[in-house]
Protein backbone atom coordinates (compact mmCIF):
# COMPACT_ATOMS: atom_id res chain seq x y z
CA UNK A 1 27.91 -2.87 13.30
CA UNK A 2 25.30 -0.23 14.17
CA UNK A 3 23.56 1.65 11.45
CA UNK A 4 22.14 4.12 14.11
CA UNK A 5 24.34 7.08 12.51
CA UNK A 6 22.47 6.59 9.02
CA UNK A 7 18.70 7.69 11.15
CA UNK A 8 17.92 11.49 10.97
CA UNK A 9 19.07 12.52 14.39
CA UNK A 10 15.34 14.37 14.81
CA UNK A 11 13.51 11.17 15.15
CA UNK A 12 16.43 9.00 16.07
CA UNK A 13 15.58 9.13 19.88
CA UNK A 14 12.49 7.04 18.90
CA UNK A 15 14.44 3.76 18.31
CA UNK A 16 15.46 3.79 22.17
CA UNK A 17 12.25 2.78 22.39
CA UNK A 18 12.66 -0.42 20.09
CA UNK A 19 13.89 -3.59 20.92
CA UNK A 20 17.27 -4.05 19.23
CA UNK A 21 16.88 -6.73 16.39
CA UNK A 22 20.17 -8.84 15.08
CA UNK A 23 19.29 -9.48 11.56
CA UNK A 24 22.06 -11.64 10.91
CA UNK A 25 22.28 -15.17 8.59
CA UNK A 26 22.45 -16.65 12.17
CA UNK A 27 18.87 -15.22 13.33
CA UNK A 28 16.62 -15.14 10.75
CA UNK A 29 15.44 -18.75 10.28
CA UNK A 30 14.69 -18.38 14.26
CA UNK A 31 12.73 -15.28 13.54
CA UNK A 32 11.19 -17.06 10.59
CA UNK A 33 10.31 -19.88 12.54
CA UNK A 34 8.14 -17.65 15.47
CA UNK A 35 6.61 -15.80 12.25
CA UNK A 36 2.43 -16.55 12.10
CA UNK A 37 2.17 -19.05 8.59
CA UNK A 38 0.49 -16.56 5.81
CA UNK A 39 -2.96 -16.48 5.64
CA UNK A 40 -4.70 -18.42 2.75
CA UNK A 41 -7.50 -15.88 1.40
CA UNK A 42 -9.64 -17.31 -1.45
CA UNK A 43 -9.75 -15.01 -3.71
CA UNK A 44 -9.83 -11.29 -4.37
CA UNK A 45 -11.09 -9.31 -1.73
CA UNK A 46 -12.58 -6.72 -4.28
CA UNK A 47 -13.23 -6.54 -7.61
CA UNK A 48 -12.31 -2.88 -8.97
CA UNK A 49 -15.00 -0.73 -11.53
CA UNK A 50 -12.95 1.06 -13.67
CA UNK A 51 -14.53 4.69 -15.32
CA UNK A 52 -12.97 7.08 -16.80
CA UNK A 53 -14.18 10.78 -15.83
CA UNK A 54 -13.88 13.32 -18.59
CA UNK A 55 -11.43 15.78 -18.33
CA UNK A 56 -11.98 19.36 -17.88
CA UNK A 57 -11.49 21.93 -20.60
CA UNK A 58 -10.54 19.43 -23.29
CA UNK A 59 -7.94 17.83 -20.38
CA UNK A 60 -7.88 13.76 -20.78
CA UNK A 61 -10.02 11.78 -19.02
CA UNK A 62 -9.49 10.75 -15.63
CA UNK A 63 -9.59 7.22 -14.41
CA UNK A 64 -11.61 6.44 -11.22
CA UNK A 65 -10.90 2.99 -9.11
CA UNK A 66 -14.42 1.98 -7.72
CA UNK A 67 -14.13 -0.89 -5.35
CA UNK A 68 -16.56 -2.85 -4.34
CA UNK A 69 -15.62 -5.11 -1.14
CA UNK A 70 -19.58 -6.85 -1.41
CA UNK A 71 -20.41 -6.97 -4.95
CA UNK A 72 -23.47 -9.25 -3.58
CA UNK A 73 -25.18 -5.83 -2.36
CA UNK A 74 -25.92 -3.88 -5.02
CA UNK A 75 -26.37 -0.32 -4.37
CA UNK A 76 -23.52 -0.43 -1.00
CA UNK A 77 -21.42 2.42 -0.55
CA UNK A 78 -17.97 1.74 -2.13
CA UNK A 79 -15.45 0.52 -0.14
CA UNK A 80 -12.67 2.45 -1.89
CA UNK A 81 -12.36 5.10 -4.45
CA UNK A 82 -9.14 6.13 -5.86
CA UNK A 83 -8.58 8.64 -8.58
CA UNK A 84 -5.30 9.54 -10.58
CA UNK A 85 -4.51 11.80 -12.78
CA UNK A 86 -3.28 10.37 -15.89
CA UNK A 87 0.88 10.93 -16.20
CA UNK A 88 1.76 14.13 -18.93
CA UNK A 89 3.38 13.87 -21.73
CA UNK A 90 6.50 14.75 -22.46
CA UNK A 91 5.40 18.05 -24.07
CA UNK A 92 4.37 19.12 -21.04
């Protein structure tokens, strides 16, 4: 059973380019088997600084995701900021 007819037909002509996969009960544990083992980290990566910015005109505040990939070196760029607002109310 193909599954082709369920890809939008504008970027459809890309899987030609794919090998075709069976992903049956009968293949996987081969597939499985060729798969590289996980890798073992030991520990977290980075350690996340959580602020919160204030908010503008009365607005709540914003947190801000600071992380740190080499806590060891104080005063390093950080590795990864993220910022979200925080969700609305339902008063919005």
């Amino acid at each position: 059973m193909t599954t082709r007819h369920l890809i939008d037909p504008k970027i459809a002509s890309v899987l030609d380019f794919l090998p075709e996969l069976d992903l049956g009960h009968e293949s996987l544990p081969a597939i499985r088997a060729g798969m590289m083992p996980p890798i073992d980290y030991p520990g977290p990566v980075a350690t996340p600084d959580i602020r919160a910015i204030p908010g503008r005109d009365g607005a709540p505040d914003v947190p801000l995701h600071i992380f740190n990939a080499d806590p060891a070196r104080p005063g390093r760029r950080a590795s990864c900021i993220s910022m979200a607002a925080p969700p609305r109310s339902a008063a919005c």
